[in-house]
C-alpha atoms as a PDB file:
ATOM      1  CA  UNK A   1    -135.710 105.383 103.656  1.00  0.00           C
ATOM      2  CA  UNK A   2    -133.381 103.118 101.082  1.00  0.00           C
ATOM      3  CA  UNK A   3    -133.270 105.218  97.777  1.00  0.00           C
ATOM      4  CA  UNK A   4    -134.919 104.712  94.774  1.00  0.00           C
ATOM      5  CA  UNK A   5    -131.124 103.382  92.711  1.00  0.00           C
ATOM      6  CA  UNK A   6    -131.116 100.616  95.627  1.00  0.00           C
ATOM      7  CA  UNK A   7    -134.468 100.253  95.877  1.00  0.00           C
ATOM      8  CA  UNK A   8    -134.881  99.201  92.071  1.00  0.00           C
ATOM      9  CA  UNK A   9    -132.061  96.189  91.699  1.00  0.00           C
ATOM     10  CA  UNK A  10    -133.433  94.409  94.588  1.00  0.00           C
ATOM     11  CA  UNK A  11    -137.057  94.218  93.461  1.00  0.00           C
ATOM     12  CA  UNK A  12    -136.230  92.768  90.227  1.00  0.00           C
ATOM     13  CA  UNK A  13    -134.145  90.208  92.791  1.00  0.00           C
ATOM     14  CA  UNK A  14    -137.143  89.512  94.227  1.00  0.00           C
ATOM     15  CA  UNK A  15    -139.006  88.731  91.093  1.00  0.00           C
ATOM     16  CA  UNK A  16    -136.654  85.712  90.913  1.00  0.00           C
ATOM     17  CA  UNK A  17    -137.426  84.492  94.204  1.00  0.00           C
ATOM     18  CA  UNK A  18    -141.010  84.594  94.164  1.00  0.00           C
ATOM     19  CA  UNK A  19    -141.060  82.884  90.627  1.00  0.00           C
ATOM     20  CA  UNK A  20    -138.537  80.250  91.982  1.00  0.00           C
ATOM     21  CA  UNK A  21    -140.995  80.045  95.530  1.00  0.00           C
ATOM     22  CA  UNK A  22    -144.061  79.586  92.910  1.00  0.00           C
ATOM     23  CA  UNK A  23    -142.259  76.752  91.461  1.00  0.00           C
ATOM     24  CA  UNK A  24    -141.592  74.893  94.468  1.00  0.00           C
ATOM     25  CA  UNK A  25    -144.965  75.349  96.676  1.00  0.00           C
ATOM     26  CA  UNK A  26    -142.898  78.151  98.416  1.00  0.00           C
ATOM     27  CA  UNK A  27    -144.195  82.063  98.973  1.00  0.00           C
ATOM     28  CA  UNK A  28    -141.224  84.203  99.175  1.00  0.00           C
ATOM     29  CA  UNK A  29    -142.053  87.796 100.163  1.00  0.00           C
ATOM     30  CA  UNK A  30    -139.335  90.476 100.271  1.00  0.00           C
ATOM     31  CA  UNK A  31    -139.486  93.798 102.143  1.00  0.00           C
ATOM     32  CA  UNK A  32    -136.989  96.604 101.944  1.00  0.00           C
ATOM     33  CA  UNK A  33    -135.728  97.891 105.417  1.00  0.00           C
ATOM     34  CA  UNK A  34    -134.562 101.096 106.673  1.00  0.00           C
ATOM     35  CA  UNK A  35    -134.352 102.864 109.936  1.00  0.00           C
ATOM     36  CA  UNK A  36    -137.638 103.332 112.332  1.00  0.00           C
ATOM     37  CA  UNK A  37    -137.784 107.561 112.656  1.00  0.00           C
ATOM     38  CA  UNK A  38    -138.681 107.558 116.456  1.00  0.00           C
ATOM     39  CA  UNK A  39    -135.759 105.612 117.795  1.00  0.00           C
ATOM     40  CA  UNK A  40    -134.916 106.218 121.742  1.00  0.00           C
ATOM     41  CA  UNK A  41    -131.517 106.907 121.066  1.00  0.00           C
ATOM     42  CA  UNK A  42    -131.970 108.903 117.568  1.00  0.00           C
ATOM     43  CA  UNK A  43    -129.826 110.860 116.560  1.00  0.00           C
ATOM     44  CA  UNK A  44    -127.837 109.307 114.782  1.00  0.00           C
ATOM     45  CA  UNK A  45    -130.949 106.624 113.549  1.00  0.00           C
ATOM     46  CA  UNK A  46    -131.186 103.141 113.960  1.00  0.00           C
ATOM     47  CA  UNK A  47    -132.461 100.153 112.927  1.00  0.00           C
ATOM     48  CA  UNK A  48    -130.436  97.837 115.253  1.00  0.00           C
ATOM     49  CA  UNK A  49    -129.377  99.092 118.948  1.00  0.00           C
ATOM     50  CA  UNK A  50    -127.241  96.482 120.679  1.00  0.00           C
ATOM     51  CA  UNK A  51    -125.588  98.198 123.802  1.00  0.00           C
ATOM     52  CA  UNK A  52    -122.491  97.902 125.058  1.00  0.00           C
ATOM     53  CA  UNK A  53    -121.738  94.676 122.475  1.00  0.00           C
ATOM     54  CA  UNK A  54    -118.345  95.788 122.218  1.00  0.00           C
ATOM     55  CA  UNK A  55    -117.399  95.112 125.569  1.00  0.00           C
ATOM     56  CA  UNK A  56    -117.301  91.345 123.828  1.00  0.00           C
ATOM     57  CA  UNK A  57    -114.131  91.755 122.690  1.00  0.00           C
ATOM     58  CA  UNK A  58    -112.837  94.757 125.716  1.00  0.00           C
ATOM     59  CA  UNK A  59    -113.855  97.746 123.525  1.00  0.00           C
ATOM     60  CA  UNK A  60    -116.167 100.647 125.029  1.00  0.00           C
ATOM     61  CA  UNK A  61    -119.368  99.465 126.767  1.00  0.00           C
ATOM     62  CA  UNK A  62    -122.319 102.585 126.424  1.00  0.00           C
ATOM     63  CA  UNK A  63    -125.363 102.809 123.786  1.00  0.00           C
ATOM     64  CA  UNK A  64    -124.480 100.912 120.392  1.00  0.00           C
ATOM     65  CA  UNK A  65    -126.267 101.420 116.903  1.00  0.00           C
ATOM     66  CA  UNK A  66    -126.963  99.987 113.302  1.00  0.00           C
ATOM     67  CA  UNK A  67    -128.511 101.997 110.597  1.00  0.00           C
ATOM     68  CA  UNK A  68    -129.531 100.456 107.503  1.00  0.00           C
ATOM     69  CA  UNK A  69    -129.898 103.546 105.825  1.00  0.00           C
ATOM     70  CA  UNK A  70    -126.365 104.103 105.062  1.00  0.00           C
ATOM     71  CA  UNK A  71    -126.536 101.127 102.078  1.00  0.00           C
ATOM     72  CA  UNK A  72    -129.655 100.526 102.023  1.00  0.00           C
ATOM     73  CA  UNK A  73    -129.292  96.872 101.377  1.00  0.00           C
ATOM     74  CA  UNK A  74    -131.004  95.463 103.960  1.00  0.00           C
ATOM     75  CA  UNK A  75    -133.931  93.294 103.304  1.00  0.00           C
ATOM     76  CA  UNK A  76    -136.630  91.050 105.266  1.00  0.00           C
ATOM     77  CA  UNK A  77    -137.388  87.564 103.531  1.00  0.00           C
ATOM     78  CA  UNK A  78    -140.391  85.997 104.469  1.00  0.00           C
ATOM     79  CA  UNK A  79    -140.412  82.137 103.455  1.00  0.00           C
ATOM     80  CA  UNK A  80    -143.541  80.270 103.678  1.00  0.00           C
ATOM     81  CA  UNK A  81    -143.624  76.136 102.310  1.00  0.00           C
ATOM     82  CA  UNK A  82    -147.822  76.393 103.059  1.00  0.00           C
ATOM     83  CA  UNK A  83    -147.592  73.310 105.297  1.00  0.00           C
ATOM     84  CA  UNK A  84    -147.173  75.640 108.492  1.00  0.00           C
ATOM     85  CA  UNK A  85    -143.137  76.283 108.539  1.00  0.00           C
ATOM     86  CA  UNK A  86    -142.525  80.328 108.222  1.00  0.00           C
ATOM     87  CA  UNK A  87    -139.008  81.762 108.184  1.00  0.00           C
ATOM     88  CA  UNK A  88    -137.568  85.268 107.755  1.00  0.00           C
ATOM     89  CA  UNK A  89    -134.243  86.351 107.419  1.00  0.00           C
ATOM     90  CA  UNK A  90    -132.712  89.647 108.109  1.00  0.00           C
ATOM     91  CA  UNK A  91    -129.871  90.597 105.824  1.00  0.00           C
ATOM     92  CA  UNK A  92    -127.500  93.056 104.711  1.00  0.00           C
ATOM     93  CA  UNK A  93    -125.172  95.368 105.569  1.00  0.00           C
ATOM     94  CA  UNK A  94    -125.626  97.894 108.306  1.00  0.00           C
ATOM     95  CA  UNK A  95    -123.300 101.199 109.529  1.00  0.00           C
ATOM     96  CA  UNK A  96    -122.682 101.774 112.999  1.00  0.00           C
ATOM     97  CA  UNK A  97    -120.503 101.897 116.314  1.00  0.00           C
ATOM     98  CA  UNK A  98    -121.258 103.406 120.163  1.00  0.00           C
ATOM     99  CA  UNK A  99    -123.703 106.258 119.765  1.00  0.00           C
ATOM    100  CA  UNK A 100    -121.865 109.695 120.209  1.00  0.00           C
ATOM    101  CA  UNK A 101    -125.019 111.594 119.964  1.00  0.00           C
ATOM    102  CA  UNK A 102    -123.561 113.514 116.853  1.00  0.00           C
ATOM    103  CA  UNK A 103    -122.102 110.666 115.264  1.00  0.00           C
ATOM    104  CA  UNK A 104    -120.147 107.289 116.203  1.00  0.00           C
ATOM    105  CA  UNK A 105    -116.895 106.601 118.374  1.00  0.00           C
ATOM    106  CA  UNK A 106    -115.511 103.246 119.000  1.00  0.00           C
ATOM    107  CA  UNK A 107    -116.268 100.602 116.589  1.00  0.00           C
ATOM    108  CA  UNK A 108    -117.668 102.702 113.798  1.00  0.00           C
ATOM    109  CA  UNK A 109    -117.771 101.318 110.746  1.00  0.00           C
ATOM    110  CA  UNK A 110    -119.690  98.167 108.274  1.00  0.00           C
ATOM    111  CA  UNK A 111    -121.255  95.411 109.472  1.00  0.00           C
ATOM    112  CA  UNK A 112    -122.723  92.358 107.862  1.00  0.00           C
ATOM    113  CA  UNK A 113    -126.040  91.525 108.928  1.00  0.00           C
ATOM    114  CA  UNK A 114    -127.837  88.017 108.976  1.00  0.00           C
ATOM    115  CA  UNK A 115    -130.177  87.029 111.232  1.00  0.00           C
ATOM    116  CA  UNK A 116    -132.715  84.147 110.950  1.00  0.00           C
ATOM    117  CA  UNK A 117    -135.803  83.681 112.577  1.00  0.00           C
ATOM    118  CA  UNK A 118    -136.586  79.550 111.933  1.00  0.00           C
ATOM    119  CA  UNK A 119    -138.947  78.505 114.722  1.00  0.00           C
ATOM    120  CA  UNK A 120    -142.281  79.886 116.062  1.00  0.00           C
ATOM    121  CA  UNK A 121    -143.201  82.183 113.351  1.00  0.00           C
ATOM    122  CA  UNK A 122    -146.792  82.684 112.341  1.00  0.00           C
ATOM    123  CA  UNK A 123    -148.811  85.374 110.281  1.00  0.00           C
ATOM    124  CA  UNK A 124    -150.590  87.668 112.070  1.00  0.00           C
ATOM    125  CA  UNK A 125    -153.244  89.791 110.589  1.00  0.00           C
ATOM    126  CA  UNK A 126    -150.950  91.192 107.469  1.00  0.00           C
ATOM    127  CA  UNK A 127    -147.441  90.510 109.092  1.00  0.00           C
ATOM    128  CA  UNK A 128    -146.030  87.966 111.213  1.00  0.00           C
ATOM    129  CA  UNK A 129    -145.042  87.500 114.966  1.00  0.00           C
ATOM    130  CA  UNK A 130    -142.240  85.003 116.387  1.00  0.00           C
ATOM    131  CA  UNK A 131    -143.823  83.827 119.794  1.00  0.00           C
ATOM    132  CA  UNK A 132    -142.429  82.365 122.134  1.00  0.00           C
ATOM    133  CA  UNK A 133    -138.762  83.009 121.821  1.00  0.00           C
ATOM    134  CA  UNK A 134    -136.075  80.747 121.376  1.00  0.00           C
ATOM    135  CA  UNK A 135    -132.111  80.624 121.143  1.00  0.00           C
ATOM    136  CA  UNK A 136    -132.209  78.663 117.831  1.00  0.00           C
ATOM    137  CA  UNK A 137    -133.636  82.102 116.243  1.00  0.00           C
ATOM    138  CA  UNK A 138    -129.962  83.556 116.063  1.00  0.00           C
ATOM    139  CA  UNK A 139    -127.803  85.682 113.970  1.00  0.00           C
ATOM    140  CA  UNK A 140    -124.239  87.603 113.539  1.00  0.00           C
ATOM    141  CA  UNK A 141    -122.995  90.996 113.249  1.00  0.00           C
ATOM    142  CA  UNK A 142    -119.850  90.633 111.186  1.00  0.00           C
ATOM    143  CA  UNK A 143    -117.392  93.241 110.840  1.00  0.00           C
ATOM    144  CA  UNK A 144    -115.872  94.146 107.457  1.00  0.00           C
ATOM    145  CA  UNK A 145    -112.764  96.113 106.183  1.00  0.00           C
ATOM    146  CA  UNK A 146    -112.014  99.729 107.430  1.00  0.00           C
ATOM    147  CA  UNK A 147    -112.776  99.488 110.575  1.00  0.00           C
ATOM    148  CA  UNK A 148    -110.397 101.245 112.884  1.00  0.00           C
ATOM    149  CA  UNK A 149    -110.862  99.558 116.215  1.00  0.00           C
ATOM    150  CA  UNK A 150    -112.121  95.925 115.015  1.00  0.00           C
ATOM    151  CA  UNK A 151    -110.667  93.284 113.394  1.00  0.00           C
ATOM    152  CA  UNK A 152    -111.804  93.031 109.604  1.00  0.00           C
ATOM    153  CA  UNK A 153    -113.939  89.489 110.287  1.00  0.00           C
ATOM    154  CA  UNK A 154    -114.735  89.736 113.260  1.00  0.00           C
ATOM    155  CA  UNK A 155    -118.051  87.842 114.900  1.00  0.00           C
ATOM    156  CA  UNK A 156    -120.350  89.130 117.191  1.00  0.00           C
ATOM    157  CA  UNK A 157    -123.516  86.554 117.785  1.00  0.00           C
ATOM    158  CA  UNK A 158    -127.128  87.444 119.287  1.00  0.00           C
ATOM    159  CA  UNK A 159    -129.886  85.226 119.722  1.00  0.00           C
ATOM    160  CA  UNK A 160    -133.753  86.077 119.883  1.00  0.00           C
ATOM    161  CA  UNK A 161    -134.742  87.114 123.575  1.00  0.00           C
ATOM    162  CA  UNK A 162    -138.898  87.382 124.858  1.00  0.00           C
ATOM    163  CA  UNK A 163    -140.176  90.742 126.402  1.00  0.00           C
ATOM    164  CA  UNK A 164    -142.442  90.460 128.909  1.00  0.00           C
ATOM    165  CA  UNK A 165    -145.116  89.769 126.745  1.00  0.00           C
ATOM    166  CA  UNK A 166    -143.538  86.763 125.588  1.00  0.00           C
ATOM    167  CA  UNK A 167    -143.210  87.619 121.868  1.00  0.00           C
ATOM    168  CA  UNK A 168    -139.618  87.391 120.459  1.00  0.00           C
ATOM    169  CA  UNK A 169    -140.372  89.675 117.718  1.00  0.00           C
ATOM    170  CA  UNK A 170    -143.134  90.999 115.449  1.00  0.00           C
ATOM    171  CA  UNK A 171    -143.126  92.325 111.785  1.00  0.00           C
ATOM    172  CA  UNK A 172    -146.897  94.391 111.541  1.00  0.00           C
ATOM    173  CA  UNK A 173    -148.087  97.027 109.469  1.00  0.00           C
ATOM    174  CA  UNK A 174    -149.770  98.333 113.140  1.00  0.00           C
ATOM    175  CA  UNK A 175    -148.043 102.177 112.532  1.00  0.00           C
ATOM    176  CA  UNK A 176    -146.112 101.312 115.931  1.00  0.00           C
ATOM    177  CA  UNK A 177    -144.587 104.268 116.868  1.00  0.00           C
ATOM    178  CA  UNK A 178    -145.039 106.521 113.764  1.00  0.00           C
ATOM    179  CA  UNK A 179    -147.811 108.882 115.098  1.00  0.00           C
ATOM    180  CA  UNK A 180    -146.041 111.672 115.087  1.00  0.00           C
ATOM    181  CA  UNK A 181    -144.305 111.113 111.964  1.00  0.00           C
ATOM    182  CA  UNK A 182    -146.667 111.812 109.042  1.00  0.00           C
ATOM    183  CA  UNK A 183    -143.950 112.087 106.337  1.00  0.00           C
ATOM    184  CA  UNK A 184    -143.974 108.165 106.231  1.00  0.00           C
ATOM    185  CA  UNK A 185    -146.336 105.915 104.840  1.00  0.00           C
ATOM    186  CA  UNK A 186    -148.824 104.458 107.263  1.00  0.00           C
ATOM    187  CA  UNK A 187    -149.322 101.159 105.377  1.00  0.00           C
ATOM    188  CA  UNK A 188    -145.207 100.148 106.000  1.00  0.00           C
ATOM    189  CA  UNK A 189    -144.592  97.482 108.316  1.00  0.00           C
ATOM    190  CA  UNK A 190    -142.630  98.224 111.056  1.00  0.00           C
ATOM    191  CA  UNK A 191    -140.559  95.105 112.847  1.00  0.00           C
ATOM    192  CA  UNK A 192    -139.462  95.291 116.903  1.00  0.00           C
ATOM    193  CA  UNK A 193    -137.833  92.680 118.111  1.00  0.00           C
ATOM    194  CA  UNK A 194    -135.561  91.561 121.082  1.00  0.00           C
ATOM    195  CA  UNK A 195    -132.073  90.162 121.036  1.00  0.00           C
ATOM    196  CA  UNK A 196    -129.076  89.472 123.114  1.00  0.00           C
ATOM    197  CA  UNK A 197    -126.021  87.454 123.138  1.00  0.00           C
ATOM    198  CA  UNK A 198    -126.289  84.143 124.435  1.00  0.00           C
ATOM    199  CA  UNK A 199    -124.295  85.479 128.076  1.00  0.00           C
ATOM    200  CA  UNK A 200    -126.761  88.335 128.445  1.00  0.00           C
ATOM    201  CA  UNK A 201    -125.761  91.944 128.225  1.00  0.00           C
ATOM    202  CA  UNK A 202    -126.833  94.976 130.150  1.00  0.00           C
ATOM    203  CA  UNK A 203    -128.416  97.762 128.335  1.00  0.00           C
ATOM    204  CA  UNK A 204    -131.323  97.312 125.137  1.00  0.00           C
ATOM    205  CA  UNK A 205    -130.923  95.171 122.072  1.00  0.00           C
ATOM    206  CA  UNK A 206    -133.434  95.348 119.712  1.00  0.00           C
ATOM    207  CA  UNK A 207    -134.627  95.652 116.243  1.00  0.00           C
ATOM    208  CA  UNK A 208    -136.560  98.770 115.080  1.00  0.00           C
ATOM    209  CA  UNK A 209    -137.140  99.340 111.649  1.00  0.00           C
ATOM    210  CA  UNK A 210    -139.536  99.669 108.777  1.00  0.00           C
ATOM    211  CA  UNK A 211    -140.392  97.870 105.895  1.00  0.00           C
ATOM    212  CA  UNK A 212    -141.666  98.441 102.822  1.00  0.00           C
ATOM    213  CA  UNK A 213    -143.287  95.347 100.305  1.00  0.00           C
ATOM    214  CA  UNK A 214    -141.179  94.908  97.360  1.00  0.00           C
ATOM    215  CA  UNK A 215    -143.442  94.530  94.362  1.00  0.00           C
ATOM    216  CA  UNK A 216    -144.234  90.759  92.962  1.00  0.00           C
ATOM    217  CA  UNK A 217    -142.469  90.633  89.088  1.00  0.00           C
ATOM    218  CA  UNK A 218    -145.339  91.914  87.463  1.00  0.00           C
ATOM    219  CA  UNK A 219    -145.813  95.192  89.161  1.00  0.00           C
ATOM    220  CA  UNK A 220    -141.742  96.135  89.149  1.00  0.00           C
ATOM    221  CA  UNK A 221    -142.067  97.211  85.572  1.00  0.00           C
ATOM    222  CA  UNK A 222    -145.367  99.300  86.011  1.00  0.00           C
ATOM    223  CA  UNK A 223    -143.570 100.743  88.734  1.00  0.00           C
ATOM    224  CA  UNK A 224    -140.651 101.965  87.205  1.00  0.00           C
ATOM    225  CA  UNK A 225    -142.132 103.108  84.507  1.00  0.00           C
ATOM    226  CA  UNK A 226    -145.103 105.102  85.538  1.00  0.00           C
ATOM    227  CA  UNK A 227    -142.522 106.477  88.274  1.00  0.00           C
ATOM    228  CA  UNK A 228    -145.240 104.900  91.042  1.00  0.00           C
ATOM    229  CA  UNK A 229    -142.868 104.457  93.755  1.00  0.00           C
ATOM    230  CA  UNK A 230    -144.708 107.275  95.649  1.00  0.00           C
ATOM    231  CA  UNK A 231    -147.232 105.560  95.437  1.00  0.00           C
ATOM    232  CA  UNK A 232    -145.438 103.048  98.002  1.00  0.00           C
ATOM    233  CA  UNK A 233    -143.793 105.678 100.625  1.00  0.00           C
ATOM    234  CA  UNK A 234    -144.094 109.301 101.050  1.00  0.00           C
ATOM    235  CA  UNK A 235    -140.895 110.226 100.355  1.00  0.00           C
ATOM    236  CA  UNK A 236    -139.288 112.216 103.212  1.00  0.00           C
END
């Protein structure tokens, strides 16, 4: 999970937007993301696999991987104007390259994050679902300085696919997946979704991570100071 020292900073960012969202009619509601524990291709762990999307630019094709542990910057936004339009973005910056097992080989290094989901999104239960997909729900993996095989800048774009379900991507505090994993908190939300780029690419792209509510202004202070963060997660 994101530490505590990250953790702190971008609640009391959130208190700002959900007093600016109470101002204007809009709920803003922040979660803070870090890798799912019982990814397919963990180790190393994950909260974005996009497979072979370095063969984009004639790098190595094989399994690819994001963590968003490594910073632990990476937050969910949930916007809501009450008239029926829901949006969430997906930012930050994530750590990866093609999976070595052990590590990372080509492409390893920082990414920039930001992905928006701005069409077909509705609450479900305590969470939300984007159903049925469409292009227009799209996003870019960005990389930044220090990366050996990449150019610093450069743009790699995905687009929200359906499963065979239909749904493009749900955000639920369902426990998906964390059965056998009892050193996290059941109550997180845990977000799957499906992506690709717009051409298609063999392999699995998909979100897999979990989320955890950053508090509302007035509990950020209670929080810190009666040290209640347990209280959220079960620390691992």
């Amino acid at each position: 999970m994101g530490s505590l020292k990250a953790t702190i900073p971008a609640a009391l960012a959130a208190g700002m937007l959900f007093g600016a969202g109470a101002q204007a009619g809009m709920t803003t509601t922040v979660f803070a993301l870090s890798d799912h524990p019982d990814g397919n291709v963990s180790p190393p762990p994950y909260g974005l696999r996009f497979d072979n999307l370095f063969t984009t630019v004639g790098g190595t094709g094989g399994t690819t991987s994001f963590s968003m542990d490594m910073f632990g910057d990476t937050t969910l936004t949930v916007n809501d104007d009450g008239l029926g339009t829901i949006s969430i973005d997906i930012v930050g910056t994530v750590y990866g390259g093609v999976d070595t097992g052990a590590g990372y080989g080509y492409g390893e290094g920082a990414f920039a994050l930001d992905f928006s989901y701005t069409l077909n999104v509705t609450p479900d239960g305590t969470g939300w679902d984007v159903n049925p997909a469409d292009p227009l729900n799209n996003g870019t993996l960005t990389a930044l300085a220090g990366n050996a095989d990449l150019t610093t800048g450069e743009v790699f774009t995905f687009e929200g696919v359906a499963t065979d379900g239909g749904a493009s991507f749900l955000f639920l505090q369902d426990g998906h997946r964390l059965g056998g994993h009892p050193e996290i908190d059941p109550n997180v939300w845990v977000g799957r979704g499906w992506v690709n780029t717009a051409a298609g690419l063999g392999g699995t792209h998909d979100f897999l991570f979990i989320g955890e509510l950053i508090p509302a202004p007035g509990s950020v202070l209670l929080l810190v100071g009666g040290g209640a963060f347990g209280a959220i997660r079960r620390r691992r």
